[in-house]
Protein backbone atom coordinates (compact mmCIF):
# COMPACT_ATOMS: atom_id res chain seq x y z
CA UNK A 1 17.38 136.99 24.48
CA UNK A 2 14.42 136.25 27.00
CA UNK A 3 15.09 136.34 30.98
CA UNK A 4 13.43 135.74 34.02
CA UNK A 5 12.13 138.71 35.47
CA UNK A 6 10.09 137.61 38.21
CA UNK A 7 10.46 134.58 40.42
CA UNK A 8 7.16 132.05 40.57
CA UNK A 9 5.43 133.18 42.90
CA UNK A 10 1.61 132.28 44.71
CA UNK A 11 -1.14 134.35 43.68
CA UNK A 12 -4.62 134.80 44.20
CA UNK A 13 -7.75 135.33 42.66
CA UNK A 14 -11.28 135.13 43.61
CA UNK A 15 -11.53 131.63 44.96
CA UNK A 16 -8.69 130.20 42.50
CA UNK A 17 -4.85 130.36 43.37
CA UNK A 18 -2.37 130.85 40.61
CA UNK A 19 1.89 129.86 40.45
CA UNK A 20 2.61 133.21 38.74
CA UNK A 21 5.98 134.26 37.07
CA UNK A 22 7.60 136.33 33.96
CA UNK A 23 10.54 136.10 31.62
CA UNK A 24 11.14 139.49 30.02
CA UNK A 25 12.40 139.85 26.20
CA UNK A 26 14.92 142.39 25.38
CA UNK A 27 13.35 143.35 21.97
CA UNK A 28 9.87 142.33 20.55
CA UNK A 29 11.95 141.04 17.41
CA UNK A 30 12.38 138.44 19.57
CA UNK A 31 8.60 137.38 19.53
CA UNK A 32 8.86 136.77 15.78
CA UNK A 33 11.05 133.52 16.44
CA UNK A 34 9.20 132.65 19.85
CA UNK A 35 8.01 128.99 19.40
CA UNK A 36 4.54 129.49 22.00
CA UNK A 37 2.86 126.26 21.46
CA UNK A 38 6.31 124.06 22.00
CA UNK A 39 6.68 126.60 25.14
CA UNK A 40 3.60 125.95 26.28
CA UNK A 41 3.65 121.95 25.94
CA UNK A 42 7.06 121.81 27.37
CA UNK A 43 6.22 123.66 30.88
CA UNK A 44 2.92 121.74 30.75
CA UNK A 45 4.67 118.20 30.76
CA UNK A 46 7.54 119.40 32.92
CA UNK A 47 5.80 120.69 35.91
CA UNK A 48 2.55 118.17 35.41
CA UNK A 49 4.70 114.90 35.60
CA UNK A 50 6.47 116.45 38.65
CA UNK A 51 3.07 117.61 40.51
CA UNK A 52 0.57 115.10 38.93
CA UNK A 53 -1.37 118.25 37.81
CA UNK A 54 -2.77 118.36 34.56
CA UNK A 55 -3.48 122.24 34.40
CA UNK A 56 -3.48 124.27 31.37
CA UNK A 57 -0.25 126.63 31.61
CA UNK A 58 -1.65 130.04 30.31
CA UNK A 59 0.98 132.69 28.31
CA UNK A 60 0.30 135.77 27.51
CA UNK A 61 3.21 138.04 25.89
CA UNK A 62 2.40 142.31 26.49
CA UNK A 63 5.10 144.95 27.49
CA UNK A 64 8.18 142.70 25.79
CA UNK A 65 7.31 140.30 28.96
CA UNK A 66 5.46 136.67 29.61
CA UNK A 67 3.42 136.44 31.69
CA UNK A 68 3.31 132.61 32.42
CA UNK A 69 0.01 131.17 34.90
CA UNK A 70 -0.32 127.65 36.47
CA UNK A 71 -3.96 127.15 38.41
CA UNK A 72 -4.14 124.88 41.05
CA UNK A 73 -6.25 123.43 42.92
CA UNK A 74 -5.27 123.62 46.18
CA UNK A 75 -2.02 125.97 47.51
CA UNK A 76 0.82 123.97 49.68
CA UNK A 77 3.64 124.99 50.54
CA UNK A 78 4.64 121.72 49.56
CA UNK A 79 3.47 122.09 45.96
CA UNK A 80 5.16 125.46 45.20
CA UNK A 81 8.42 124.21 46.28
CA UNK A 82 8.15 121.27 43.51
CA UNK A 83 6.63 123.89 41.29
CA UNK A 84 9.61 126.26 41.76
CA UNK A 85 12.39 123.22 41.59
CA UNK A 86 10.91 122.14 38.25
CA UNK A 87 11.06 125.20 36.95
CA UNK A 88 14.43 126.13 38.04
CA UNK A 89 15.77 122.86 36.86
CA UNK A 90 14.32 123.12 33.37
CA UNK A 91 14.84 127.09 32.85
CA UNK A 92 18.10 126.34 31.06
CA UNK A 93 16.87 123.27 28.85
CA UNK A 94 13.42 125.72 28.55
CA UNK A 95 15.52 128.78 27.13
CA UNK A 96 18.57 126.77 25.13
CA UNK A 97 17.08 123.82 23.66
CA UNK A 98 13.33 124.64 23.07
CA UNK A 99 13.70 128.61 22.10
CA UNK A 100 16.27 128.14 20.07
């Protein structure tokens, strides 16, 4: 089963700021059935139509986590709170319907 292990949360780097968060895996079996690219398209569309950004979601999967990373172009308190709604809307459709 996957979980989220760390809240999205603004980050920083160089001149670019990130909406950072992780869902942890209890076994690495669990990568064997993990559908990325429908992952990936899914939190693209979700959080794009509900922030009009069209930013590549990057996933990266090391230490039975993923690591999840949404750039944008300009940090708002405004746009982290729809960030963190959309996500917390869809995290049930996200881990029911399109992991398994």
């Amino acid at each position: 089963m996957i979980k989220l292990k760390l809240e999205p949360v603004p980050y920083r780097y160089h001149e670019t700021v990130f909406v950072y968060w992780e869902y942890e895996l209890e076994d690495l079996l669990t990568l064997c059935f993990f559908p990325f690219p429908s992952l990936s398209t899914y939190l693209i569309e979700s959080v794009g139509k509900g922030t009009g950004s069209s930013a590549e979601i990057n996933l990266v999967c090391e230490d039975k986590r993923i690591k999840i990373w949404l750039p944008v172009n300009r940090f708002s308190d405004d746009l982290f709170k729809r960030i963190d709604e959309i996500l917390k809307e869809n995290i049930r459709i996200l881990i029911e319907e399109v992991m398994f």
